[in-house]
Protein backbone atom coordinates (compact mmCIF):
# COMPACT_ATOMS: atom_id res chain seq x y z
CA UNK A 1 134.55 111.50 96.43
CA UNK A 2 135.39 108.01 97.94
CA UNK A 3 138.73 108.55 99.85
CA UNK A 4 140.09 104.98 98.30
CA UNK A 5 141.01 104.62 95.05
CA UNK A 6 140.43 101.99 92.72
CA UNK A 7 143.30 100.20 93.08
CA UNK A 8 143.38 100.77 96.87
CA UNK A 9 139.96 98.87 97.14
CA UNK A 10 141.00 96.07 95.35
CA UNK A 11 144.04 95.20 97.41
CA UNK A 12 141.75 95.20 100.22
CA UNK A 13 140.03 91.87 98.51
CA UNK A 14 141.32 88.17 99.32
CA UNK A 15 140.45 87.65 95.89
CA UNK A 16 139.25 89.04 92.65
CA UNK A 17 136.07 87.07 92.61
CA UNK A 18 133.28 88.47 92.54
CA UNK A 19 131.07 88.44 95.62
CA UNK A 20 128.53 90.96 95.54
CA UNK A 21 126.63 92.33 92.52
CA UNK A 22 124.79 95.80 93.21
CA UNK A 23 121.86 96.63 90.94
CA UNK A 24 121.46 100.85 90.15
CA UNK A 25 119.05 102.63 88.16
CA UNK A 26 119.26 105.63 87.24
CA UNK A 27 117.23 108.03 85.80
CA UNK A 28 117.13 112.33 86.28
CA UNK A 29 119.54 112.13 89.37
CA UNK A 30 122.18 114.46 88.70
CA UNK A 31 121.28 115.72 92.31
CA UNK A 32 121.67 111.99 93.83
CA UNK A 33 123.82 110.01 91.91
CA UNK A 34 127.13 110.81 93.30
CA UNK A 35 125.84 110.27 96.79
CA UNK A 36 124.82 107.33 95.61
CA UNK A 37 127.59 105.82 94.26
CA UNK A 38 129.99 107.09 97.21
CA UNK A 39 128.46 105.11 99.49
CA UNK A 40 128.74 102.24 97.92
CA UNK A 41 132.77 102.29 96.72
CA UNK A 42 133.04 103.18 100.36
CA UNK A 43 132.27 99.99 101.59
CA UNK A 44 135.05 98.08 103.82
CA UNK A 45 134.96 94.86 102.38
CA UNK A 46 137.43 92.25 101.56
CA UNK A 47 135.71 90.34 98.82
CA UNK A 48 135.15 91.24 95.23
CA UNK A 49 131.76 93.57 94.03
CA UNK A 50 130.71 95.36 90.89
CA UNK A 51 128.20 97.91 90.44
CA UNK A 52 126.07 97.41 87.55
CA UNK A 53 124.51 100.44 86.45
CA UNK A 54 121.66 101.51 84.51
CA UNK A 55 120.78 104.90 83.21
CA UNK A 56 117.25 105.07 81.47
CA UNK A 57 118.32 107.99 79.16
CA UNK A 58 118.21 110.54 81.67
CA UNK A 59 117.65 113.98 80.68
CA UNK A 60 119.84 115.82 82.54
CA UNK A 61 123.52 115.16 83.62
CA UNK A 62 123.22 111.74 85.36
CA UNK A 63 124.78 110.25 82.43
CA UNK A 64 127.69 112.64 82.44
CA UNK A 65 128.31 112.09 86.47
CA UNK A 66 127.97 108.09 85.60
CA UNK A 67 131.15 108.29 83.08
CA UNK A 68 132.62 110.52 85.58
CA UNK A 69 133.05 108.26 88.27
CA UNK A 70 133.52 104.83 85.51
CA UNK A 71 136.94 106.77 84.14
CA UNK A 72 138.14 106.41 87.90
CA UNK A 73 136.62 102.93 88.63
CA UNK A 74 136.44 100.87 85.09
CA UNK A 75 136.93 97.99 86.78
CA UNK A 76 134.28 98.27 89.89
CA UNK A 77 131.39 100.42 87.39
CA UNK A 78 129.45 98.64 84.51
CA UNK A 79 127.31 101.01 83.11
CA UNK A 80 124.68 100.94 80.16
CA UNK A 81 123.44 104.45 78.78
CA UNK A 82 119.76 104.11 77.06
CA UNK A 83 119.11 106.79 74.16
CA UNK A 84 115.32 105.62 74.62
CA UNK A 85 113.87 105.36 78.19
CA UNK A 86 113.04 101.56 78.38
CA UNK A 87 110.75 102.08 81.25
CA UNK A 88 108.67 103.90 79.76
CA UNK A 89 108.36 101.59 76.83
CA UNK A 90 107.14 98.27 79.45
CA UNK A 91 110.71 97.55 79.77
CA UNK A 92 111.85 96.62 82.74
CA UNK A 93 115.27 97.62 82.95
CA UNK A 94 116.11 95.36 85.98
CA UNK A 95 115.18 92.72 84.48
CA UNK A 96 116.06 93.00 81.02
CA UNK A 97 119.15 95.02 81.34
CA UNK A 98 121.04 94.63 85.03
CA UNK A 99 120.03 91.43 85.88
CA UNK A 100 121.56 89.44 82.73
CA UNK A 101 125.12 91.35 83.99
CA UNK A 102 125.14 89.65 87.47
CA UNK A 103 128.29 87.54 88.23
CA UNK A 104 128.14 88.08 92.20
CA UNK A 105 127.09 85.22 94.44
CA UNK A 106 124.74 87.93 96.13
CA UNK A 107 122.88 90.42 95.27
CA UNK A 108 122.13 94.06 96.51
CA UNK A 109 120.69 96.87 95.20
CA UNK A 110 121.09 101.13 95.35
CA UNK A 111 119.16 103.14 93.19
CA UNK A 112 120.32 106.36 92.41
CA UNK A 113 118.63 108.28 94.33
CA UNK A 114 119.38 105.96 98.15
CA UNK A 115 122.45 106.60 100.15
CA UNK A 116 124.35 103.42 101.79
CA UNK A 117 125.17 105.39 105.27
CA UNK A 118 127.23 102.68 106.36
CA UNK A 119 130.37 101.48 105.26
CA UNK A 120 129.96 98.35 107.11
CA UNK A 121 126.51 97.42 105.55
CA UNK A 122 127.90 94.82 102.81
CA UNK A 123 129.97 93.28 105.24
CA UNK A 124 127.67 92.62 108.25
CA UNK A 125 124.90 91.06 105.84
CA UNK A 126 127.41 88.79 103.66
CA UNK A 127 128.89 87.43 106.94
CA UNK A 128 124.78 87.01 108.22
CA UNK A 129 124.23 84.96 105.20
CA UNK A 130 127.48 82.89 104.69
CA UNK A 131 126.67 81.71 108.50
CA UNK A 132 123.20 80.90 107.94
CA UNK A 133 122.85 79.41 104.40
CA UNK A 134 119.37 78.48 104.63
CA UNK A 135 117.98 81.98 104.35
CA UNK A 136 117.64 83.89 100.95
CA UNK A 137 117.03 87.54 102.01
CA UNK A 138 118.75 89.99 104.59
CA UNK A 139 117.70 93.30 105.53
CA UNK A 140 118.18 96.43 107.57
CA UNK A 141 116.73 99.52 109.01
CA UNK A 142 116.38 102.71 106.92
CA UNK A 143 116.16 106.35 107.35
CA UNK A 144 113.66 108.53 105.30
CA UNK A 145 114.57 111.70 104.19
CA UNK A 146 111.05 113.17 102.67
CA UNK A 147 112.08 115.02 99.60
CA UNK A 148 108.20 116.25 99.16
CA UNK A 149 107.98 117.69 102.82
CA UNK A 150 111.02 118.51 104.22
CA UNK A 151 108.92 118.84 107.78
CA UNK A 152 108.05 115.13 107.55
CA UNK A 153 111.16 112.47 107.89
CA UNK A 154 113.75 112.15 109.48
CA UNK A 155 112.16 109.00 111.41
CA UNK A 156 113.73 104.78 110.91
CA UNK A 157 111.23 102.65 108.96
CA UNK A 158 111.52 98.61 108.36
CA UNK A 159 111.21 97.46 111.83
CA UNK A 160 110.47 94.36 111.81
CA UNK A 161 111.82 93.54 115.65
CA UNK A 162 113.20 95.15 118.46
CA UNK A 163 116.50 92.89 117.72
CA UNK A 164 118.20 91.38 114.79
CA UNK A 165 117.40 87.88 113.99
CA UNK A 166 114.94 85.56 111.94
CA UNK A 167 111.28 87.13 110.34
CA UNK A 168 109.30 84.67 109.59
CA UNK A 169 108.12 84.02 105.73
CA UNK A 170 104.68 85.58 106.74
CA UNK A 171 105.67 88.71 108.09
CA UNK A 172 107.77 89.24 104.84
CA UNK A 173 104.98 88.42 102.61
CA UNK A 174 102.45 90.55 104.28
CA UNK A 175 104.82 93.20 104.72
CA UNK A 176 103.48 93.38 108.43
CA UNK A 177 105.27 95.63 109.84
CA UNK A 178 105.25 98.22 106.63
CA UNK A 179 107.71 98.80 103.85
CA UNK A 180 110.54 96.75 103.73
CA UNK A 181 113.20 99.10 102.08
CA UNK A 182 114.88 98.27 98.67
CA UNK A 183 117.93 98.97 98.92
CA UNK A 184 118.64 98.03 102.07
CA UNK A 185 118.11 93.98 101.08
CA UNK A 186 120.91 91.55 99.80
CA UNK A 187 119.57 88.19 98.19
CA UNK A 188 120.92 85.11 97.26
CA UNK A 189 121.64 84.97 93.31
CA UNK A 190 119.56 81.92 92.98
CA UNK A 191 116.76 84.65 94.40
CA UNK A 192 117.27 86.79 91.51
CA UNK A 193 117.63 84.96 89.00
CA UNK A 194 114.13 83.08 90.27
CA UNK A 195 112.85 86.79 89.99
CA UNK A 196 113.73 87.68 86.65
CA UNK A 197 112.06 84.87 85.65
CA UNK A 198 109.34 85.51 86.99
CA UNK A 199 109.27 89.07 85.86
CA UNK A 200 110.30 89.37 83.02
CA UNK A 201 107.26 87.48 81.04
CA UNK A 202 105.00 89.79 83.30
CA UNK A 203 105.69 93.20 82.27
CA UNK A 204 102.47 94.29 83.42
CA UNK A 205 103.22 93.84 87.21
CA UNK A 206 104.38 97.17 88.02
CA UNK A 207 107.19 96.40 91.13
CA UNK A 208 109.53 93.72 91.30
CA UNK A 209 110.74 94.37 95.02
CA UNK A 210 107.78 93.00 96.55
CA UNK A 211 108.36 89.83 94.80
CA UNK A 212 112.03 89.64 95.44
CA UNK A 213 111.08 89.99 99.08
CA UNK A 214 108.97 86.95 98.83
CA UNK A 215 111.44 84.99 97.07
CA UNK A 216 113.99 85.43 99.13
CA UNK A 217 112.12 84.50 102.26
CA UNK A 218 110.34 81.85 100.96
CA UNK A 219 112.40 79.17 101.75
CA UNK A 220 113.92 79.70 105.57
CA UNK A 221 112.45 83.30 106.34
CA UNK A 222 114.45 86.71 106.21
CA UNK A 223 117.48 88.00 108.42
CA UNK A 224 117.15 91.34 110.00
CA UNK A 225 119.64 93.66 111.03
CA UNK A 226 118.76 96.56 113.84
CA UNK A 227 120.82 98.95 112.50
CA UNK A 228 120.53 101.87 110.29
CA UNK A 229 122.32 101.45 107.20
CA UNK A 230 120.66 103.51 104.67
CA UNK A 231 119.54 106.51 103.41
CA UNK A 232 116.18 106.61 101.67
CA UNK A 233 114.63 109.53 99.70
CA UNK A 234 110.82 109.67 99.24
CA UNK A 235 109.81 111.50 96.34
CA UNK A 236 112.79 112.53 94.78
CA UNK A 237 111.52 114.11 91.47
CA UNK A 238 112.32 111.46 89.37
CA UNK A 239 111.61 108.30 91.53
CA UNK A 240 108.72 105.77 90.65
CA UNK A 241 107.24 106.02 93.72
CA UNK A 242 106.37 109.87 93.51
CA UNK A 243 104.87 109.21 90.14
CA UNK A 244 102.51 106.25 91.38
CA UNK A 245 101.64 108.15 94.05
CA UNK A 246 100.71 111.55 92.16
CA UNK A 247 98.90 109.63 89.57
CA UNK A 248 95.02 108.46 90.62
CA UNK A 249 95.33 105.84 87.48
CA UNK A 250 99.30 104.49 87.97
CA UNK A 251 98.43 104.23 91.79
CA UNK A 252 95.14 101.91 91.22
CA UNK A 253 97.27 100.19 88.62
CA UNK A 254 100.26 99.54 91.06
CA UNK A 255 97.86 98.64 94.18
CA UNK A 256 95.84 96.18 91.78
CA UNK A 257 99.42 94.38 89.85
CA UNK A 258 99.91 93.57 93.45
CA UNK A 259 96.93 91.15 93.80
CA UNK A 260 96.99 89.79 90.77
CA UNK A 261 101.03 89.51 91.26
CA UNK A 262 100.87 88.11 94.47
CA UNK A 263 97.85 85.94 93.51
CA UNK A 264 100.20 84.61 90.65
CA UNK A 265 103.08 83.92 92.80
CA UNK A 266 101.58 81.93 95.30
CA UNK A 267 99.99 79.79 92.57
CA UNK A 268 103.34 79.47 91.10
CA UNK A 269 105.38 78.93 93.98
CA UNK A 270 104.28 78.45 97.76
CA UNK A 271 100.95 76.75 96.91
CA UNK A 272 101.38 74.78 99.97
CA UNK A 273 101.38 78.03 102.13
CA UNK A 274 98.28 78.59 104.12
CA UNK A 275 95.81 80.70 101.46
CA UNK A 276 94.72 82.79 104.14
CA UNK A 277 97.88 84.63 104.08
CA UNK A 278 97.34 85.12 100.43
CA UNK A 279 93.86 86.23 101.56
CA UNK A 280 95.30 88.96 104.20
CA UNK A 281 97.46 90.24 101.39
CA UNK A 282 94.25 90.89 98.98
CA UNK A 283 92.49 92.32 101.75
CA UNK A 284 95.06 94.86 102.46
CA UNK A 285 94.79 96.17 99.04
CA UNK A 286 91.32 96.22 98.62
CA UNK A 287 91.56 98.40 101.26
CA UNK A 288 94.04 100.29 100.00
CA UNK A 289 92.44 100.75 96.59
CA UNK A 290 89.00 101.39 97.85
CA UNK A 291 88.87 102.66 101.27
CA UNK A 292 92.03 104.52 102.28
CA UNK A 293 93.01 105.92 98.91
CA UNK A 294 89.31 105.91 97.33
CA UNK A 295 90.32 106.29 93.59
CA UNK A 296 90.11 102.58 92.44
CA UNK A 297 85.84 103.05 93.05
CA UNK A 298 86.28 105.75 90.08
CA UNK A 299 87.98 103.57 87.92
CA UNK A 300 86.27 100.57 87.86
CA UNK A 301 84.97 100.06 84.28
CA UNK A 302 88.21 101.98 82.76
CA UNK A 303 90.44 100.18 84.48
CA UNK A 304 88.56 96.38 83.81
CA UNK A 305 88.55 95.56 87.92
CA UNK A 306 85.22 94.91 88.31
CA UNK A 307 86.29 91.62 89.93
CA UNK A 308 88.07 93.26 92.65
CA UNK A 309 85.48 95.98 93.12
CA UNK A 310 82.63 92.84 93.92
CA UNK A 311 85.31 91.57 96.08
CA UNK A 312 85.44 94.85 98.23
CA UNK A 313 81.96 95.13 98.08
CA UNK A 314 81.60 91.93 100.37
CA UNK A 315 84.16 93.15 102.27
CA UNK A 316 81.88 96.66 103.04
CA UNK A 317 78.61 94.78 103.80
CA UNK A 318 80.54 92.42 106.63
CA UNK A 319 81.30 95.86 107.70
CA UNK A 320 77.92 97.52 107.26
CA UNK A 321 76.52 94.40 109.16
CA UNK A 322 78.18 94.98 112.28
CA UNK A 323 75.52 97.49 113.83
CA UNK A 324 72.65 95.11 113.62
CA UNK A 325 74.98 92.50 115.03
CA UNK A 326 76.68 93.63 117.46
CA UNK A 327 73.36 96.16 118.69
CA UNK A 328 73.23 96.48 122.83
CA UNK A 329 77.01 95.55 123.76
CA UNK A 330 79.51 97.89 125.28
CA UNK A 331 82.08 97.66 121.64
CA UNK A 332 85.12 98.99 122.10
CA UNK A 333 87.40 98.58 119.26
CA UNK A 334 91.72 97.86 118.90
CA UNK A 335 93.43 99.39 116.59
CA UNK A 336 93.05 102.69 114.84
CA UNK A 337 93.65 102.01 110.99
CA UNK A 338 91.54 102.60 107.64
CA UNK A 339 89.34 99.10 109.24
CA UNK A 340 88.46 101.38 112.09
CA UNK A 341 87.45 104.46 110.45
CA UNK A 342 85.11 102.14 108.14
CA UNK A 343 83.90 100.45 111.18
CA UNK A 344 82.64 103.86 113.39
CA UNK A 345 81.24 105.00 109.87
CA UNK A 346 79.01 101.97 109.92
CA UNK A 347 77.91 101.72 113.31
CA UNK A 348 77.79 105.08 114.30
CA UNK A 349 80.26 106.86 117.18
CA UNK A 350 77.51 106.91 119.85
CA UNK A 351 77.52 102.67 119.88
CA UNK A 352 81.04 102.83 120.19
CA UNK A 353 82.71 102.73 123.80
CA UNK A 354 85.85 103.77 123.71
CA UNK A 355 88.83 102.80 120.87
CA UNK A 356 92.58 101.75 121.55
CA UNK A 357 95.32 102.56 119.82
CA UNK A 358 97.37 99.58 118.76
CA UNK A 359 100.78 100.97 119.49
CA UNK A 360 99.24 102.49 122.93
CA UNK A 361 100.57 105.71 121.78
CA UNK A 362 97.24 107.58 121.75
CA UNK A 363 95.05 107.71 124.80
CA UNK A 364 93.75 110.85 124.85
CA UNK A 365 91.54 113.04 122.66
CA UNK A 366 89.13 111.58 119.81
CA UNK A 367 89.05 109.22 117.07
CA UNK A 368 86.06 110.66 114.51
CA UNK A 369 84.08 111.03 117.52
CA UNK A 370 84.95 108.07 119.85
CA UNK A 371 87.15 108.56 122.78
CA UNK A 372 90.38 107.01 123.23
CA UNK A 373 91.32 104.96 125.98
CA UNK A 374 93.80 102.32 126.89
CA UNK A 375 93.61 98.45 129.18
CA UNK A 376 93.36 100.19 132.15
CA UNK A 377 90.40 102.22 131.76
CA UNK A 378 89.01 99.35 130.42
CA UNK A 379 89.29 97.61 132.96
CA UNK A 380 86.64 99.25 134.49
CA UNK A 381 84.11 98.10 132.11
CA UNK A 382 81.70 95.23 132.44
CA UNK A 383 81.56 92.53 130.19
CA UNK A 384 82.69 94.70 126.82
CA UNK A 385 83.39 93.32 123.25
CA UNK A 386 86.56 94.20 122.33
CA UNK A 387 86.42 94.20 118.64
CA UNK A 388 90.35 93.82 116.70
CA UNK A 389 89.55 95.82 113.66
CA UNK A 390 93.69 95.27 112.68
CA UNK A 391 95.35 91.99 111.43
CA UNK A 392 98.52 93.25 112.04
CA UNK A 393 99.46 93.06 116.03
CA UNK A 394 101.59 91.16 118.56
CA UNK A 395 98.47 88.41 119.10
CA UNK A 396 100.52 86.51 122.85
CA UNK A 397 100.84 90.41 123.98
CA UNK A 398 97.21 91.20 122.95
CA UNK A 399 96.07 87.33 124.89
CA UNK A 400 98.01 88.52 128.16
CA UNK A 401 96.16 92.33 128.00
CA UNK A 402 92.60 90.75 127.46
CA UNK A 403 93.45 88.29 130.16
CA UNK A 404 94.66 91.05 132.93
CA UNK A 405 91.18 92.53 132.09
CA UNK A 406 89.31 90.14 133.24
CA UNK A 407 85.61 89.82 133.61
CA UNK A 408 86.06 93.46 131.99
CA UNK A 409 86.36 91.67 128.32
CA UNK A 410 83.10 89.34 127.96
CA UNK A 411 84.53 88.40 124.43
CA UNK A 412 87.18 88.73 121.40
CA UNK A 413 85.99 89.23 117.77
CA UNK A 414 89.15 89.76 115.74
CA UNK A 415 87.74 90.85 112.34
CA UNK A 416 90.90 88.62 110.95
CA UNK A 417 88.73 85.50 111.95
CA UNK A 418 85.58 86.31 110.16
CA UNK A 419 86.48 89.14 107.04
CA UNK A 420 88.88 86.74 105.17
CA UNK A 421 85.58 84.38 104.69
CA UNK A 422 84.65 87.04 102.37
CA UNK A 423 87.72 87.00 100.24
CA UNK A 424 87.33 84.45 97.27
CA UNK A 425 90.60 83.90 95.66
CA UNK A 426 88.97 81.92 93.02
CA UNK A 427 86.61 84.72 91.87
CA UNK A 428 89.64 86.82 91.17
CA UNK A 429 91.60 86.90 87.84
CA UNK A 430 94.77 86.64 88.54
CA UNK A 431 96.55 87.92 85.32
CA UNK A 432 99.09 85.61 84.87
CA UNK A 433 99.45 85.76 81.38
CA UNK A 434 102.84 85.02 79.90
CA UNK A 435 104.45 87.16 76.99
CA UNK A 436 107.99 86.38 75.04
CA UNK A 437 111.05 88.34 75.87
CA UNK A 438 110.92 89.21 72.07
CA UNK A 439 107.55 90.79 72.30
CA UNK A 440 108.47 92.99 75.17
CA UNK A 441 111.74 94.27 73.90
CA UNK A 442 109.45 95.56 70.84
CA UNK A 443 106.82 97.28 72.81
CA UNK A 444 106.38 100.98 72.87
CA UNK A 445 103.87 101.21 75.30
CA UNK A 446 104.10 100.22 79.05
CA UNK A 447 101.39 97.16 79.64
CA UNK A 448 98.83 97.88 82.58
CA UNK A 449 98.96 95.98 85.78
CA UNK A 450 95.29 95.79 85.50
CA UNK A 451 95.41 94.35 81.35
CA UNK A 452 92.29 91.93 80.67
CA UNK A 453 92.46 89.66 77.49
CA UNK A 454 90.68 90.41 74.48
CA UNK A 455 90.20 87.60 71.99
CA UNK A 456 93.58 85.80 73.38
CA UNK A 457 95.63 88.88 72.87
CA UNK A 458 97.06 91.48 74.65
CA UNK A 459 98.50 95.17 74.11
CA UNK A 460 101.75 93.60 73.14
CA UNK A 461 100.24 90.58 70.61
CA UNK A 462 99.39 87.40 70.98
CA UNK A 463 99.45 85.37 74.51
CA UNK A 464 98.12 83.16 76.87
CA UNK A 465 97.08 81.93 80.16
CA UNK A 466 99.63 80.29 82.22
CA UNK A 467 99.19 76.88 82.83
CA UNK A 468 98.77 76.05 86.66
């Protein structure tokens, strides 16, 4: 239990606006949920917040803990119980349930299953973005707790520099440097409101953070904090990312709502952004869908992605043409992702040199039959291709390692330069079809990310293409 009471926390505020509106779902976290909500009423702020709450008619006693703690906060707690899950239904309850509640001039989110460890967090981002009001999104470091395997965790994740400050728009909307944790953001309201309308004619796009991410740093980049603020729990029995994952079918689904989402954003809003960043983001999840995870090549014709399937199949025969090309040259390849693996596949390990590891944290032992090494032992070489098989690395630190090396490094092929020639945004449907708010809310059926027209209507009824 929070150690202030209700009344206590409000006499802490200058004012009884309110500043900060934080989103929760909640949905089978009777283990979670108090944990939750603790860390948030023990935040040492002194501006107004409310917690708007959303439980997705939870089958065990979330519901229960939920009036629990509203009988002792009425004021700070704004809860809606569902008799029917709405999520299961295409409803997104975001969307069409938390959103419309917002009165904050931010907004911040806490599912029911994350833990705000800090009770500092709310306060160090609102000051970040009342100082610098040209940036929509501000975010922190997390800790992951692995609810699956207890053995794995325990590790930060959401790096995005070695110090807080500015990310740039790109880095947000590539997601460079990995996941970019939920509940550890705090938007603009202008942000969400630009995302719910977005959303919520798009029930077929299967995750909203991604897209609140973009939003937020599309105008003036993203803020990050270096500091661990949150708790995060990976596969928690109830949470949407266990289910994605578990599910061959959900996971394509998610992996492919992503292109076409991200496909339909840019379109919609940042059409003067360079389209090879769009490009980089398709290419990640081709890879994703068809290399590293393998399942979308199974469900092709079910799942109507045919268009993204030709797409990865250019993708595989740059790949497949690399052992012709590059035939009698001393290769040795950077970076040791899903690219990599693809790339000694193709070309076989004997034509391979030697690989590096792009965090220099490997430099010993094999990679699927190639040694590793590092810049100084290749140094030793004579006149080698070094071959970037990642897009994602510190390019002005990579420059200054090839150019200690010398005559070692006869050239640079970064695959970044050439493999995005082979990604045709136009030859990919995008999806953005647009259905009322009054169809949705009488759906029974969640809409696929991957849904194709037939005859100018979809699951829900009639539709049609977006105009743009």
């Amino acid at each position: 239990m929070p150690n202030l009471t209700q009344e206590q926390i409000i006499s802490k505020w200058k004012s009884e606006k309110i500043v900060v509106s934080i989103c929760m779902l909640a949905f089978n976290h009777e283990d979670y949920i108090a944990e939750a909500l603790e860390g948030v009423l023990a935040q040492d702020v002194d501006f107004g917040y409310e917690i708007i709450i959303h439980d997705d008619a939870s089958t065990d006693e979330t519901a229960k803990f939920i009036r629990g703690y509203v009988s002792r906060y009425p004021k700070l707690i704004k809860p809606i119980y569902q008799s029917k899950n709405q999520w299961s239904r295409g409803i997104n309850p975001s969307v069409f349930f938390n959103y419309p509640r917002v009165t904050g001039d931010y907004v911040a989110w806490c599912e029911g299953d994350d833990v705000w460890t800090s009770p500092s967090k709310l306060k160090i981002q609102i000051d970040i973005m009342e100082q610098r009001r040209n940036i929509g999104l501000c975010f922190h470091l997390a800790e992951i707790k692995n609810c699956v395997d207890s053995s794995k965790g325990g590790h930060s994740f959401g790096a995005y520099a070695d110090a807080s400050g500015l990310i740039d728009f790109d880095d947000v909307f590539l997601r460079r440097f990995g996941m970019i944790p939920t509940a550890s953001c705090v938007v603009r309201r202008a942000v969400m409101e630009r995302l719910a309308e977005f959303m919520a004619p798009r029930p077929y796009l299967t995750s909203g953070d991604v897209h609140m991410q973009t939003l937020g740093a599309l105008e003036g980049g993203a803020y990050f904090v270096n500091e661990v603020m949150l708790l995060y729990k990976f596969g928690s029995p109830s949470s949407l990312t266990k289910g994605i994952l578990s599910d061959a079918e959900k996971n394509v689904n998610h992996h492919v709502s992503c292109i076409r989402g991200a496909i339909s954003m840019w379109m919609n809003y940042f059409p003067h952004q360079s389209e090879n960043t769009l490009k980089k983001v398709i290419y990640k999840r081709l890879i994703w869908l068809f290399l590293s995870d393998g399942r979308g090549g199974g469900l092709v014709e079910k799942l109507n992605i045919s268009d993204l399937y030709a797409m990865y199949l250019r993708v595989e025969r740059y790949f497949e043409g690399l052992r012709s090309r590059l035939a009698g040259q001393r290769v040795v390849l950077y970076g040791c992702g899903h690219e990599a693996v693809k790339i000694v596949n193709s070309m076989g390990a004997e034509n391979i040199e030697m690989i590096i590891d792009r965090d220099e944290l490997r430099v010993d032992g094999g990679f699927f039959g190639v040694p590793f090494g590092d810049f100084d032992k290749l140094r030793s070489f004579d006149g080698a291709l070094l071959l970037v098989t990642t897009m994602f690395y510190d390019e002005q630190a990579l420059l200054k390692r090839v150019s200690d090396c010398g005559s070692a490094i006869k050239n640079v092929v970064r695959i970044e330069d050439e493999i995005l020639n082979e990604i045709d945004v136009s030859a990919i449907w995008h999806g953005d079809v647009l259905i009322d708010r009054e169809t949705v809310l009488a759906s029974t059926a969640r809409v696929p990310g991957w849904w194709v027209p037939q005859n100018g209507k979809t699951a829900l009824g009639e539709s049609s293409r977006e105009q743009v």
